[in-house]
C-alpha atoms as a PDB file:
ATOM      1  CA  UNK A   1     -11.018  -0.736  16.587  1.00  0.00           C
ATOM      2  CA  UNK A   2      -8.707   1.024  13.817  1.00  0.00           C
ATOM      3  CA  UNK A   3      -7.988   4.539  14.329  1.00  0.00           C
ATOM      4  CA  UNK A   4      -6.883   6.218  10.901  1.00  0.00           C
ATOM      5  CA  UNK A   5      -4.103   9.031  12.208  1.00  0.00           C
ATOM      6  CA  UNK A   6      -3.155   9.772   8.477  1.00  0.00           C
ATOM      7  CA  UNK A   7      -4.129  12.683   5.939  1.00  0.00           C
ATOM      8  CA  UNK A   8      -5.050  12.177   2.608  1.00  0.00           C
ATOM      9  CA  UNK A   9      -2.275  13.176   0.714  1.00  0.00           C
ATOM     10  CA  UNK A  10      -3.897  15.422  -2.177  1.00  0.00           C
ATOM     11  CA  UNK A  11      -5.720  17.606   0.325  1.00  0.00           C
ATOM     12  CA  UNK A  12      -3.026  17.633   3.176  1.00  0.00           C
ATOM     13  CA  UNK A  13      -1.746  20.410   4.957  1.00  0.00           C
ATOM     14  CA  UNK A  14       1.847  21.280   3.245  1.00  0.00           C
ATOM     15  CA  UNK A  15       4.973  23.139   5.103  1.00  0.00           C
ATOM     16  CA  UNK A  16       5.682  26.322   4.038  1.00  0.00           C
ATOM     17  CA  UNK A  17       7.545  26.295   0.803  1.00  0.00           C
ATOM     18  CA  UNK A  18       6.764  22.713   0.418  1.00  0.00           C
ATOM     19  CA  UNK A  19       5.386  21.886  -3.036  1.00  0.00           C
ATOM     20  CA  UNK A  20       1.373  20.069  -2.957  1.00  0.00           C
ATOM     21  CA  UNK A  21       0.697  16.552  -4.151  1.00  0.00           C
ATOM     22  CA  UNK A  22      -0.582  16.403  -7.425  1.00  0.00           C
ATOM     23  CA  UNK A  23      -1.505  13.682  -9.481  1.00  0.00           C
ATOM     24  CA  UNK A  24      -1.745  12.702 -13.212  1.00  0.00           C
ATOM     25  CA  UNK A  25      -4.299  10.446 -14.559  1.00  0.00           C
ATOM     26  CA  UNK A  26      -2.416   8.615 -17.293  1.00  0.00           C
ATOM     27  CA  UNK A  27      -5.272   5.678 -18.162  1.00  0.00           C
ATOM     28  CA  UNK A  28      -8.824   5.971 -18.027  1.00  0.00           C
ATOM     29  CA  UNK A  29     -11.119   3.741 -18.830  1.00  0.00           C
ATOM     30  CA  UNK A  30     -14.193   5.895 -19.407  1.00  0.00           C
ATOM     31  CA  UNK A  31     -11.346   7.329 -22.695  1.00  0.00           C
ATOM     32  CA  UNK A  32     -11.118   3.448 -23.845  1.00  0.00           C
ATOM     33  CA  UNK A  33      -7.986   2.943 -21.893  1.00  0.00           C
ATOM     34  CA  UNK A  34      -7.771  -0.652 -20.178  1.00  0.00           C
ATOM     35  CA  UNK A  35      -7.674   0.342 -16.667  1.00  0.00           C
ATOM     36  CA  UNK A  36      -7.431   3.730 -14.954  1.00  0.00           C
ATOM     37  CA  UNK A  37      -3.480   4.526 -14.330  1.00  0.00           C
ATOM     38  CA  UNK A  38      -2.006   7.423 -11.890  1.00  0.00           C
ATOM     39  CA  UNK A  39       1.027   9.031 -11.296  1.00  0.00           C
ATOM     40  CA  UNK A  40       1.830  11.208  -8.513  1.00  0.00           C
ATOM     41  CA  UNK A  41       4.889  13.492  -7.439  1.00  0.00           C
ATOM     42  CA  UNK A  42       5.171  14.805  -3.770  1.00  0.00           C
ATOM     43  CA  UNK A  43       7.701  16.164  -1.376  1.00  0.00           C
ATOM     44  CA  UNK A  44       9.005  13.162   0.903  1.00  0.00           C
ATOM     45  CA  UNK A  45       7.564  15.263   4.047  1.00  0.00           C
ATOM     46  CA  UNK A  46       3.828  16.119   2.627  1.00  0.00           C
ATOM     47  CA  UNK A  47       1.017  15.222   4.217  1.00  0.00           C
ATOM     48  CA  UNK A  48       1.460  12.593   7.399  1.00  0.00           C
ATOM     49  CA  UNK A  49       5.442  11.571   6.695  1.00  0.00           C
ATOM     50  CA  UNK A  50       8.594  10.681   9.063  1.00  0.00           C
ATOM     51  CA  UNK A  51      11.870  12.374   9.761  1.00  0.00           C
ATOM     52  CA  UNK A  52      14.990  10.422   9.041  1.00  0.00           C
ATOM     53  CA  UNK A  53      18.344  11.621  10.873  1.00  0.00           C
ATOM     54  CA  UNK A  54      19.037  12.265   7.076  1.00  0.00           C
ATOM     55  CA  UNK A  55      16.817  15.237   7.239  1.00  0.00           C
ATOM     56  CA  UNK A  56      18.892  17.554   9.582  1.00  0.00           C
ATOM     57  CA  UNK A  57      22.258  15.664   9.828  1.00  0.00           C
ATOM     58  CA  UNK A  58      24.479  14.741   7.190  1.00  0.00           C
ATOM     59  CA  UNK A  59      25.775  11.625   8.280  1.00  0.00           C
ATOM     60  CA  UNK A  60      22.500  10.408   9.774  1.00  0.00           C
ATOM     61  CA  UNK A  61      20.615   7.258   8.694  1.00  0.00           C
ATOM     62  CA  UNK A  62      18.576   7.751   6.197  1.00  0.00           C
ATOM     63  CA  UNK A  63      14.709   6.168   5.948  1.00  0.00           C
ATOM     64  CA  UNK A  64      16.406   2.878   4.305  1.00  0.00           C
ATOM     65  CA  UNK A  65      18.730   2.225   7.192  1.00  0.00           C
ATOM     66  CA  UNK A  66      15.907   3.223  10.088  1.00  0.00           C
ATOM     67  CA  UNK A  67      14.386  -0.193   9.882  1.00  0.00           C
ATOM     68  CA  UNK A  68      10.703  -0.667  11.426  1.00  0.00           C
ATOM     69  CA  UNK A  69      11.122  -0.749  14.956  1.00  0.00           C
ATOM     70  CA  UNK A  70      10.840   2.721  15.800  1.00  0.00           C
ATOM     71  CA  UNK A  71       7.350   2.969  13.865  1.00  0.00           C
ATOM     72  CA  UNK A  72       5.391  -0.030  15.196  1.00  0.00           C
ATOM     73  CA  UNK A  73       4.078  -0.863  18.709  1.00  0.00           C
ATOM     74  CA  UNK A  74       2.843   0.324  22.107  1.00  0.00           C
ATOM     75  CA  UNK A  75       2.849   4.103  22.125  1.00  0.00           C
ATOM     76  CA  UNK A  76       1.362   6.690  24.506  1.00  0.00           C
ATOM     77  CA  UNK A  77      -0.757   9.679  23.095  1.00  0.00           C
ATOM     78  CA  UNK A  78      -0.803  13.115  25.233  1.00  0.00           C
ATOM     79  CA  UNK A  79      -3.253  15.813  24.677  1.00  0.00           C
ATOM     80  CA  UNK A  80      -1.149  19.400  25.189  1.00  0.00           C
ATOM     81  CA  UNK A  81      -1.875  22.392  23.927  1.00  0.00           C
ATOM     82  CA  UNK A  82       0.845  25.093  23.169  1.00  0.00           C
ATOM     83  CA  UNK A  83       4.514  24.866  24.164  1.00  0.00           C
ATOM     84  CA  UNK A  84       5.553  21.646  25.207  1.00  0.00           C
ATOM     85  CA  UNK A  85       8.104  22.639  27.973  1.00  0.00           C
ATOM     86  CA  UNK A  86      10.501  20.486  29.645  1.00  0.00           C
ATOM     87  CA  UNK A  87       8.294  20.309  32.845  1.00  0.00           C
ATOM     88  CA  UNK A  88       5.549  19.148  30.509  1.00  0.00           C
ATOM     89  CA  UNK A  89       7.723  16.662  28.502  1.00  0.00           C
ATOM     90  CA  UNK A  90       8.770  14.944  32.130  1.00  0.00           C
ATOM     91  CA  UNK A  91       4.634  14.922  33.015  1.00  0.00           C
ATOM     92  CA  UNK A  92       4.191  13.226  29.824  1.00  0.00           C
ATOM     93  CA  UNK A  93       7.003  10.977  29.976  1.00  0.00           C
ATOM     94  CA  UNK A  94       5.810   9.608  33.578  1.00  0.00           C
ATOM     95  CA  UNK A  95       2.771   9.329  32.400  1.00  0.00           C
ATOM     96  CA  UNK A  96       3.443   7.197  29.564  1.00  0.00           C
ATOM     97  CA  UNK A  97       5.635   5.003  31.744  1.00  0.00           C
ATOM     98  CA  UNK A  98       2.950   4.493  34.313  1.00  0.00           C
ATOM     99  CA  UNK A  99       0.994   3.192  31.677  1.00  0.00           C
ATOM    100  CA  UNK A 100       4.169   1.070  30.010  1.00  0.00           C
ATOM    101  CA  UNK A 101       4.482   2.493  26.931  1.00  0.00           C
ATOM    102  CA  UNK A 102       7.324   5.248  27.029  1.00  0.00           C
ATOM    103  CA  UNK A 103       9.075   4.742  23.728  1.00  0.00           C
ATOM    104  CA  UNK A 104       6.496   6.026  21.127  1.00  0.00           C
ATOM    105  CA  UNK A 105       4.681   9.229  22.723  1.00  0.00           C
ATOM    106  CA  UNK A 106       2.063  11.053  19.843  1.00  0.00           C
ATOM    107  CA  UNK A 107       1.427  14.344  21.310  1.00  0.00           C
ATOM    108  CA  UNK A 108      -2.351  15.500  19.883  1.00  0.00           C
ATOM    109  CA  UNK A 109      -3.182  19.048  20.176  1.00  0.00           C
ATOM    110  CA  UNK A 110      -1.915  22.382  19.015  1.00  0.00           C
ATOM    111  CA  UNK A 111       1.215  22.051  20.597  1.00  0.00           C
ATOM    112  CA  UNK A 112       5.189  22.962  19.923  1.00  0.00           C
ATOM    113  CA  UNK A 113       7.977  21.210  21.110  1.00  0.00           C
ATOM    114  CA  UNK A 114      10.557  23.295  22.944  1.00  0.00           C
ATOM    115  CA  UNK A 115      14.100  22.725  22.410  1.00  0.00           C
ATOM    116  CA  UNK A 116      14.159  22.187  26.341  1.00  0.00           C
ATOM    117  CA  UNK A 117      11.695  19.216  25.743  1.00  0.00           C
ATOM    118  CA  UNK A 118      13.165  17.643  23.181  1.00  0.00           C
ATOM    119  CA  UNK A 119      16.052  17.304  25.206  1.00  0.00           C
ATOM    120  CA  UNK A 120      14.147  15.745  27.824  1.00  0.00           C
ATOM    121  CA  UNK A 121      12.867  13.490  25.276  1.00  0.00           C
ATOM    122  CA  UNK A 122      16.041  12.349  23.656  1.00  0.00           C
ATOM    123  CA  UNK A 123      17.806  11.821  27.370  1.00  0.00           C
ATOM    124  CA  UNK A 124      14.596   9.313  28.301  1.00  0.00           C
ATOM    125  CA  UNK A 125      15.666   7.055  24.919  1.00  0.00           C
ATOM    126  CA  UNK A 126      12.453   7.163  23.189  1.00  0.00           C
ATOM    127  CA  UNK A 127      11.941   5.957  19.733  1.00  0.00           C
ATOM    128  CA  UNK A 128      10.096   8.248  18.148  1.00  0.00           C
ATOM    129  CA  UNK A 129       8.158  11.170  18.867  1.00  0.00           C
ATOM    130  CA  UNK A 130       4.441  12.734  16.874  1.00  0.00           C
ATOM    131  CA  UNK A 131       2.499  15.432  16.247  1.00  0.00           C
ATOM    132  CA  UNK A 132      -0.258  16.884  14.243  1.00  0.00           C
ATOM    133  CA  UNK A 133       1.645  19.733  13.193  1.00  0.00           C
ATOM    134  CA  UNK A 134       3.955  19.428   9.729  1.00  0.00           C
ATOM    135  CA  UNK A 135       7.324  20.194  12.176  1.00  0.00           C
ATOM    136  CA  UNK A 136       7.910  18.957  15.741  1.00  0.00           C
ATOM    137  CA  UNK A 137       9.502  22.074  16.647  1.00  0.00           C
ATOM    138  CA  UNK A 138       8.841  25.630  15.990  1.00  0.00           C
ATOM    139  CA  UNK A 139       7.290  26.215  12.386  1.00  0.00           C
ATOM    140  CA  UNK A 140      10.025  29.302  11.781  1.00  0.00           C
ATOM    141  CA  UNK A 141      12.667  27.349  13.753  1.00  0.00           C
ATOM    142  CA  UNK A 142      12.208  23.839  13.453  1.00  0.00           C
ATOM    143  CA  UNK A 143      16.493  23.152  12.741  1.00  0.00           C
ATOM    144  CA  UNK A 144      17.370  22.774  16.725  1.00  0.00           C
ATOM    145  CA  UNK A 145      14.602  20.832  17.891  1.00  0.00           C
ATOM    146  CA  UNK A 146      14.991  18.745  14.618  1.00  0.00           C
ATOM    147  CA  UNK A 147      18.693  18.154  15.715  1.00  0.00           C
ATOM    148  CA  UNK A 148      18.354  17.491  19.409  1.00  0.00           C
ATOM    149  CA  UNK A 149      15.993  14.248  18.871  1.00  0.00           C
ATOM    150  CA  UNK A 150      17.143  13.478  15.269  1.00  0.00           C
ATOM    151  CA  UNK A 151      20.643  13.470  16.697  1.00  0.00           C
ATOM    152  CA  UNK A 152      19.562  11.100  19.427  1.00  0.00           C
ATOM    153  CA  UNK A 153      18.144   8.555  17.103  1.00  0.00           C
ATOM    154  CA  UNK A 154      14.480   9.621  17.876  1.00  0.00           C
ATOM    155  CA  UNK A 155      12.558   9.607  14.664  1.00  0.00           C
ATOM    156  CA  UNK A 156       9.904  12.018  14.195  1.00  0.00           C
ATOM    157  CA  UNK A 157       6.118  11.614  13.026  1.00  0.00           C
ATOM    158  CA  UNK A 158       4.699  14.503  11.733  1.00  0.00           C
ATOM    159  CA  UNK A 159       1.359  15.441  10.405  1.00  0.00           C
ATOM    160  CA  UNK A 160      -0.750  13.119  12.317  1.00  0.00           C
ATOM    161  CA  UNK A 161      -4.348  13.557  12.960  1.00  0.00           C
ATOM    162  CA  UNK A 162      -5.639  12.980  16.388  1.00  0.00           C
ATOM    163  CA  UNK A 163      -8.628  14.905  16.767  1.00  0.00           C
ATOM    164  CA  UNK A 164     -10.678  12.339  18.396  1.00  0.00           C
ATOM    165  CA  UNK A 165      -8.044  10.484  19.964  1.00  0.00           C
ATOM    166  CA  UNK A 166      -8.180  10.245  23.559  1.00  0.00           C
ATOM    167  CA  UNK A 167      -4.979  10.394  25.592  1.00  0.00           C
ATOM    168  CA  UNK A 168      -3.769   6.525  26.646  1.00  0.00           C
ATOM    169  CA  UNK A 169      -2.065   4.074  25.362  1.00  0.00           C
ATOM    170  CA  UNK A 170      -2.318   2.406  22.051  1.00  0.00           C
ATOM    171  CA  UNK A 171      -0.758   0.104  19.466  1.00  0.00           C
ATOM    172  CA  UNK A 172       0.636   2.168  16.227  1.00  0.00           C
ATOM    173  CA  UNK A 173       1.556   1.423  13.134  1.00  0.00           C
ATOM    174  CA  UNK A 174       3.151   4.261  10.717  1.00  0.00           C
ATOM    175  CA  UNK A 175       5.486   2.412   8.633  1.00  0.00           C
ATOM    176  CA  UNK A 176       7.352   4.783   6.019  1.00  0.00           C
ATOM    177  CA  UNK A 177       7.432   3.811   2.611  1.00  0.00           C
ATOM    178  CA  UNK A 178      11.252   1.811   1.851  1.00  0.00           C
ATOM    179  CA  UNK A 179      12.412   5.426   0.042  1.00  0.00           C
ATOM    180  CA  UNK A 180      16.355   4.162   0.130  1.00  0.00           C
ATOM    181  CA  UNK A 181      18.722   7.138   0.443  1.00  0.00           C
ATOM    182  CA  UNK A 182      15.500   9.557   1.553  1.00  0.00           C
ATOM    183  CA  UNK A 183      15.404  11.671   4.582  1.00  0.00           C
ATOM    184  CA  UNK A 184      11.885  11.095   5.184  1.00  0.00           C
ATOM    185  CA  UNK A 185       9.017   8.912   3.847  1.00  0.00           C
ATOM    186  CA  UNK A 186       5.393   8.832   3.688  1.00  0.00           C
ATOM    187  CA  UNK A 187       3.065   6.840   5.984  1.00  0.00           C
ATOM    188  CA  UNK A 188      -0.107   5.138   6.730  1.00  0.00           C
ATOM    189  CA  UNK A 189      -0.080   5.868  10.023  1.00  0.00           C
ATOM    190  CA  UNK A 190      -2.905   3.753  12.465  1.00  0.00           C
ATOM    191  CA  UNK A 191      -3.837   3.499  16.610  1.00  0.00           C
ATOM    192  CA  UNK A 192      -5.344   0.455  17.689  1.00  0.00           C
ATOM    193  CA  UNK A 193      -6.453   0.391  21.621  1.00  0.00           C
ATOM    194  CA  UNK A 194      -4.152  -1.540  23.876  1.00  0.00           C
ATOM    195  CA  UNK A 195      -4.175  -2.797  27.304  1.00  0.00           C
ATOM    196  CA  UNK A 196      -0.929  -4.246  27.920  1.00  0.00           C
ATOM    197  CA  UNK A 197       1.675  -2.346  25.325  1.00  0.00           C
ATOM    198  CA  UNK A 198       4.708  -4.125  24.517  1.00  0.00           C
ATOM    199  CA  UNK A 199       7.423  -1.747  23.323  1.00  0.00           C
END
């Protein structure tokens, strides 16, 4: 089974200050074009995107140097709701390692990653972190927590939708778009159900 973690773009929930997808139909065939044609233009971090280093730090990698690693296989989702503390981030953490798959951990629910947590996060050497919300960290704060695990090579997944995802372990896919230079990138992020992760 496929689970579809990803937005559509054109009706997504945007950061504050953000500008919306929009799109231009520039061929139509019902106006005697010969095919329908669309443009878009978008912020790098609408809708279901990744965080580069870029994003935050100056000198970081940037989406075209991140390779795919980070974004595809075994991952652990944890349902949490509020402030992810660093007492929570260690229950999740042995959680997901009980279960072997402690280097991509998708946190579903309204929740906020603490500055403590992230540290907890970035000391275990995860890969990459998610959420459903547009920011990992605070929404009117997001610059520390954004450092911590971007300055620990964790990338971030943001904007994910995991309503009816149960907590476990699953296989993910959420491959950015190759934006070289960019500090983030769409995805098309995906669960699959796994038994025996590999990292």
């Amino acid at each position: 089974m496929i689970m579809d973690i990803t937005q559509e773009l054109f009706s997504c929930h945007v950061y504050p200050g953000d500008p919306q997808p929009e799109m231009t139909r520039l061929q139509r065939i019902e106006n005697g074009d010969v095919c329908n044609l669309t443009a878009f233009s978008m912020c790098a971090h609408n809708g279901t995107h990744v965080d580069a280093p870029f994003h935050f730090l100056q000198n970081g990698k940037t989406i075209g140097e991140m390779g795919l690693t980070p974004f595809v296989g075994g991952s652990y989702v944890a349902r949490h709701e509020g402030d992810v503390t660093a007492a929570d981030a260690q229950a999740i953490l042995h959680r997901a390692r009980n279960a072997g798959a402690d280097k991509r951990i998708l946190i579903g629910g309204k929740a906020t990653v603490t500055a403590d947590a992230a540290r907890i996060f970035a000391e275990a050497g995860i890969l990459l972190l998610g959420n459903e919300s547009q920011t990992v960290g605070p929404e009117n704060a997001p610059m520390e927590v954004h450092l911590i695990l971007l300055g620990a090579q964790v990338v971030l997944l943001e904007g994910i939708v995991l309503t009816d995802v149960a907590e476990g372990v699953y296989f993910l896919s959420a491959a950015p778009l190759h934006l070289g230079g960019c500090d983030g990138a769409p995805c098309r992020a995906y669960l699959m159900p796994l038994q025996n992760p590999e990292s």
